[in-house]
Protein backbone atom coordinates (compact mmCIF):
# COMPACT_ATOMS: atom_id res chain seq x y z
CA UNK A 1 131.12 95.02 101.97
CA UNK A 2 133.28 94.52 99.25
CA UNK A 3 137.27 94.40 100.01
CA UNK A 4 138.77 96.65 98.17
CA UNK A 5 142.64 95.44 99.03
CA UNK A 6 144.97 96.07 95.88
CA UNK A 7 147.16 93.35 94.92
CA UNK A 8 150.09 95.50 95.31
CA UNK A 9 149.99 95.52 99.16
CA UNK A 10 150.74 91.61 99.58
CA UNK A 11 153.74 92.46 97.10
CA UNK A 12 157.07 91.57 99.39
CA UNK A 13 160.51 92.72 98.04
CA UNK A 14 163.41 89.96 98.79
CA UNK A 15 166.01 91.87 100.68
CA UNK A 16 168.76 89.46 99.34
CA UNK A 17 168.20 90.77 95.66
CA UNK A 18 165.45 93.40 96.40
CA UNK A 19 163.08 91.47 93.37
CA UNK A 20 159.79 91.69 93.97
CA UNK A 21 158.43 88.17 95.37
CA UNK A 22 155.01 89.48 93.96
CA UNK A 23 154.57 86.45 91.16
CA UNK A 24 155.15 83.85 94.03
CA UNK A 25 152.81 85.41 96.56
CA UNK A 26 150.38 86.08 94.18
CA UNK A 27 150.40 82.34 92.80
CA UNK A 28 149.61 81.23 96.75
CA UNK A 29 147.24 83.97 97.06
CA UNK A 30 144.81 82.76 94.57
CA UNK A 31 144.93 78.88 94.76
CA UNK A 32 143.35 79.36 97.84
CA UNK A 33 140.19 80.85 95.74
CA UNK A 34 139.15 83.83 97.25
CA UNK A 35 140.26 87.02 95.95
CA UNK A 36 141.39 89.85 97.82
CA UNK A 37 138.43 92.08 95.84
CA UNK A 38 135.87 89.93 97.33
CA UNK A 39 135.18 88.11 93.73
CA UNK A 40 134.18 84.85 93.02
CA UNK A 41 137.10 82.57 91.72
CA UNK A 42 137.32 82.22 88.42
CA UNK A 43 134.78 79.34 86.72
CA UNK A 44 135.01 77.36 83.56
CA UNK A 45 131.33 79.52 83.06
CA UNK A 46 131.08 81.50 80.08
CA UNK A 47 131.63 85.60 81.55
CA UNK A 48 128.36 87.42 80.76
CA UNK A 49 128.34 90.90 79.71
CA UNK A 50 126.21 93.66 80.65
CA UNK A 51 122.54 93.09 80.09
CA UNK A 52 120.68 94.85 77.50
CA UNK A 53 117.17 95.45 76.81
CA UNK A 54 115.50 92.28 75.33
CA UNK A 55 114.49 93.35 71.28
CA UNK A 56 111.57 91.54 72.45
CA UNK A 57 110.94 93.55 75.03
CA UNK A 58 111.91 96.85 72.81
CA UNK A 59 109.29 95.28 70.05
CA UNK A 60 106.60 95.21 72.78
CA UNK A 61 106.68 98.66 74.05
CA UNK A 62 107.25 100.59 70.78
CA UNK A 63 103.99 98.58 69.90
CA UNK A 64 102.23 99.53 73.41
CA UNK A 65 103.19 103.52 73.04
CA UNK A 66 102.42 103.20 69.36
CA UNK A 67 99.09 102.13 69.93
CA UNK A 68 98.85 104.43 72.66
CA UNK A 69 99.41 107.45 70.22
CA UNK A 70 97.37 106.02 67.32
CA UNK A 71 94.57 105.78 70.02
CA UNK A 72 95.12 109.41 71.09
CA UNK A 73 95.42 110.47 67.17
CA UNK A 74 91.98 108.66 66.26
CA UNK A 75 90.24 109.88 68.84
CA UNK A 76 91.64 113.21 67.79
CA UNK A 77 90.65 112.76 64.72
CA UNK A 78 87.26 110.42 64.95
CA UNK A 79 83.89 111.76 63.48
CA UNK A 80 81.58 113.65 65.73
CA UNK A 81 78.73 112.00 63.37
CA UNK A 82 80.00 108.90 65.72
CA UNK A 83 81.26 109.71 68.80
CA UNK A 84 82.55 106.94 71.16
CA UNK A 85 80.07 105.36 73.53
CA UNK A 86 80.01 107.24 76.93
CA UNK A 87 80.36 105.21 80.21
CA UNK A 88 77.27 103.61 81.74
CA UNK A 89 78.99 103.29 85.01
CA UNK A 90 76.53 104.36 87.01
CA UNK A 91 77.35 107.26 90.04
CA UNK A 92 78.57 105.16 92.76
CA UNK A 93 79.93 106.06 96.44
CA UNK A 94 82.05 102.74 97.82
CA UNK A 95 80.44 102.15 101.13
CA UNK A 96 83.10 102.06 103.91
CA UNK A 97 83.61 100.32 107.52
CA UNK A 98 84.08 101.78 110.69
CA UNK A 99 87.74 102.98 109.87
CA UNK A 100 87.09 104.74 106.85
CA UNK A 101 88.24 101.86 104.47
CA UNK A 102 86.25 101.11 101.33
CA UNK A 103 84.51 97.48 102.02
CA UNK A 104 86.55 94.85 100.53
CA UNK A 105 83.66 92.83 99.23
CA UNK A 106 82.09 96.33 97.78
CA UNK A 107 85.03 96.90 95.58
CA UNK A 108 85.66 93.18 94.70
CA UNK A 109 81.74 93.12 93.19
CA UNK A 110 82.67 96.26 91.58
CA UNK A 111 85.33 95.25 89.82
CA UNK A 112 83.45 91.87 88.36
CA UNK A 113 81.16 94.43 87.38
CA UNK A 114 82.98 96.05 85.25
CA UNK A 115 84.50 92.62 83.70
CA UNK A 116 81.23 92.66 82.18
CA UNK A 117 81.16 96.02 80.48
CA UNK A 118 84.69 94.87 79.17
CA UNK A 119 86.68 97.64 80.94
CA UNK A 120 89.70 97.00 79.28
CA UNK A 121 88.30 98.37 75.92
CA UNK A 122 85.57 100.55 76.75
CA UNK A 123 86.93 102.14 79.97
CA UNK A 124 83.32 101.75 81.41
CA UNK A 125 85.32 100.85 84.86
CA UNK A 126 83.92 101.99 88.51
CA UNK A 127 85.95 105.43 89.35
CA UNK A 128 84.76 104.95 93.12
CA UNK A 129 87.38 101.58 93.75
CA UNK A 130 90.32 103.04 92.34
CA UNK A 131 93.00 105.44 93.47
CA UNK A 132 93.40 108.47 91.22
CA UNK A 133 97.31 108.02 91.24
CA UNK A 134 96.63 104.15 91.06
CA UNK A 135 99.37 102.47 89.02
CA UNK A 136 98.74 100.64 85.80
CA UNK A 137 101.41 98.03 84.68
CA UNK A 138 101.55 95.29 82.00
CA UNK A 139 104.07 93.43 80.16
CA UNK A 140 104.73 96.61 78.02
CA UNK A 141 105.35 99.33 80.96
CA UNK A 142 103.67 101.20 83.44
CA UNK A 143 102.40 104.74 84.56
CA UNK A 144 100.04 105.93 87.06
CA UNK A 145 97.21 107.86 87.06
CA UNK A 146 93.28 106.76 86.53
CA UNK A 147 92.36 108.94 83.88
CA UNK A 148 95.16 107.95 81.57
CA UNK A 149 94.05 104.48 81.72
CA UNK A 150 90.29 105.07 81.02
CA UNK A 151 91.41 107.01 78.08
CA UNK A 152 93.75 104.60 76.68
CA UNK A 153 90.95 101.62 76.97
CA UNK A 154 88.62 104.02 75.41
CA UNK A 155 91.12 105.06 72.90
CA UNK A 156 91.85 101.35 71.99
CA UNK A 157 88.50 100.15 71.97
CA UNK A 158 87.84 103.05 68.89
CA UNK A 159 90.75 100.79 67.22
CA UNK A 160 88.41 97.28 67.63
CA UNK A 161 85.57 96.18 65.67
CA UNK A 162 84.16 93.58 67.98
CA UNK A 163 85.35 91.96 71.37
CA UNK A 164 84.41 89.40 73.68
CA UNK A 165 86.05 89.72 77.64
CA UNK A 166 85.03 87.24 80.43
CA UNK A 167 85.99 86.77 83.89
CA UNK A 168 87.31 83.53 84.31
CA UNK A 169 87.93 83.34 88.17
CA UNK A 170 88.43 85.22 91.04
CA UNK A 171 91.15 84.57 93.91
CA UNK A 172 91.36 86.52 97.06
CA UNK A 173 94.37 87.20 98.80
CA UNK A 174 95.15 89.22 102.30
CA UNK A 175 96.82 92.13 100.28
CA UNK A 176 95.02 91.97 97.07
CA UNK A 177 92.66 90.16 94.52
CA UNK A 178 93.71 88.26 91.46
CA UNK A 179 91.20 87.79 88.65
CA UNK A 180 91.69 85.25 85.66
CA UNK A 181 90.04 86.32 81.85
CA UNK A 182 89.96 85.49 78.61
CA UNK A 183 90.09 88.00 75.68
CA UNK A 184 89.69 88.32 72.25
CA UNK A 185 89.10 91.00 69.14
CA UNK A 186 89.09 91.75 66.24
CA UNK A 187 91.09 95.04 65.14
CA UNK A 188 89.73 97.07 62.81
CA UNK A 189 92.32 97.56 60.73
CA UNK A 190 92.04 96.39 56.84
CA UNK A 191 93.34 92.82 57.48
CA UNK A 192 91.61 92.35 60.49
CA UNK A 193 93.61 90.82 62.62
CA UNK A 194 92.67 88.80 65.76
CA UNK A 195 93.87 89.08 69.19
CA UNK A 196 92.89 86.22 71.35
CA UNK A 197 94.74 85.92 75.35
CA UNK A 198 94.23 84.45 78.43
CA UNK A 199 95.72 86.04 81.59
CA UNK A 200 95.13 87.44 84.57
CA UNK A 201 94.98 90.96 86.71
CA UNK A 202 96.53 91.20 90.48
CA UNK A 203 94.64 94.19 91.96
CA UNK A 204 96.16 95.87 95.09
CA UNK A 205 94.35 97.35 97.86
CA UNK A 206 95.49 100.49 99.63
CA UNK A 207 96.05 99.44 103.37
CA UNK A 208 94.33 102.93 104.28
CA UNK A 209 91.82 103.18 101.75
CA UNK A 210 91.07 99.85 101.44
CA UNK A 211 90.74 101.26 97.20
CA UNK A 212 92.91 100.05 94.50
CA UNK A 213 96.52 101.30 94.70
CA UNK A 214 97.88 98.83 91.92
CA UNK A 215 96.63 97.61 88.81
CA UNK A 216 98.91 94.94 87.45
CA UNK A 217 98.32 93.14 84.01
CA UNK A 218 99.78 89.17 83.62
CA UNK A 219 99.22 88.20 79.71
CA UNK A 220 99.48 84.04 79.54
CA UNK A 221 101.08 84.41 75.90
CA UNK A 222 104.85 85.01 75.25
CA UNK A 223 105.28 88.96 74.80
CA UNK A 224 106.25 88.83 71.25
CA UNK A 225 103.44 86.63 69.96
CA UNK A 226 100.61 89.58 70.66
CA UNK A 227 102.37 91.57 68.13
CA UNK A 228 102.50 89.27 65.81
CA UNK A 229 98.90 88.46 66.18
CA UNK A 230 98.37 92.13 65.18
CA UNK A 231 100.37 91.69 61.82
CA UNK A 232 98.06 88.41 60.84
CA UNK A 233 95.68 88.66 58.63
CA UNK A 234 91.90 87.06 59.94
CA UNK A 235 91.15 83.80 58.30
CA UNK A 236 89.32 83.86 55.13
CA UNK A 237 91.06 87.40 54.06
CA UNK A 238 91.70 87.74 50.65
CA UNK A 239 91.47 84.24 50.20
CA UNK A 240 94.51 83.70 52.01
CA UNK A 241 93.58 81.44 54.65
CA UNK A 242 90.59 79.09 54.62
């Protein structure tokens, strides 16, 4: 707990002159380096000040809930000549051991699965493994809640002309699974810009359910750099780049 003792009360008055002895007491008091508030003594460091966001970090999530919102506005507004493709997840009931958990091994396959319908920008993902309050988080932000995330990955994948998404590896852990990809796309956008990433997922199991609980994105690139991959032209556009 910190001390709270005012300087004040080691104040002595001199009962010869009745001046304050204060200065003197107060010069011994801190050469000993502790002060009586339970602070550090003073270093030659520079003082910080309090922190503020990162404009990285500001940068990166106006980007994530802008795309978010131009997802939601061109699926609001896409043709329904074309309408997006519809999941090809087929019905599937997790089994479950004798306490009622969903089999770890079940939901691990599941999930490598769906690496291969490229779940991230299709949102062809297997309901059954997930929590429907499961958290989603990424360098950007978070929420929680499964159907939000399908329709976000649906919603961006209406925003990408072609993509490629591969399961690099796949770790195990006691409290949750870790799987390394690689991705890449091309936006559809008029300069066609590329987005190209390594990184990798950490999926958390429910300790009841034995189903995902926590869905947490790891991007291998520094935050800024994926937004300024969006604001590069491809190579060859306009005769820009060869």
């Amino acid at each position: 707990m910190v001390s709270s003792l005012s300087l004040h009360s080691i104040a002595t008055v001199n009962p010869i002159n009745g001046r304050s002895t204060f200065r003197r007491n107060r010069r011994q008091f801190f050469s000993t380096g502790v002060s009586c508030r339970g602070q550090s003594p003073p270093t030659n460091e520079p003082r910080t000040t309090s922190k503020s966001p990162e404009p990285e970090n500001v940068l990166l999530k106006l980007a994530w809930y802008g795309s978010e919102l131009l997802g939601i506005a061109a699926s609001a507004f896409r043709s329904p000549a074309s309408p997006p493709p519809t999941t090809t997840v087929p019905s599937y009931e997790i089994p479950v051991d004798c306490s009622g958990r969903a089999v770890r091994v079940a939901v691990v396959d599941s999930i490598k699965q769906d690496f291969k319908r490229s779940y991230f920008v299709t949102g062809d993902l297997t309901p059954a493994v997930y929590e429907e309050k499961c958290e989603f988080a990424d360098p950007a932000g978070s929420f929680k809640g499964l159907t939000r995330f399908k329709r976000n990955c649906t919603n961006f994948g209406s925003l990408i002309e072609k993509s490629n998404m591969k399961l690099m590896k796949w770790e195990n852990f006691e409290e949750k699974g870790v799987g390394h990809w690689k991705f890449s796309c091309v936006m559809s956008f008029p300069w066609k810009p590329i987005l190209s990433a390594t990184g990798y997922t950490e999926y958390y199991f429910d300790t009841e359910s034995g189903k995902i609980c926590r869905h947490v994105e790891h991007w291998n690139v520094p935050k800024i750099a994926l937004f300024k991959q969006l604001l590069r032209p491809s190579r060859g556009l306009m005769g820009t780049q060869n």
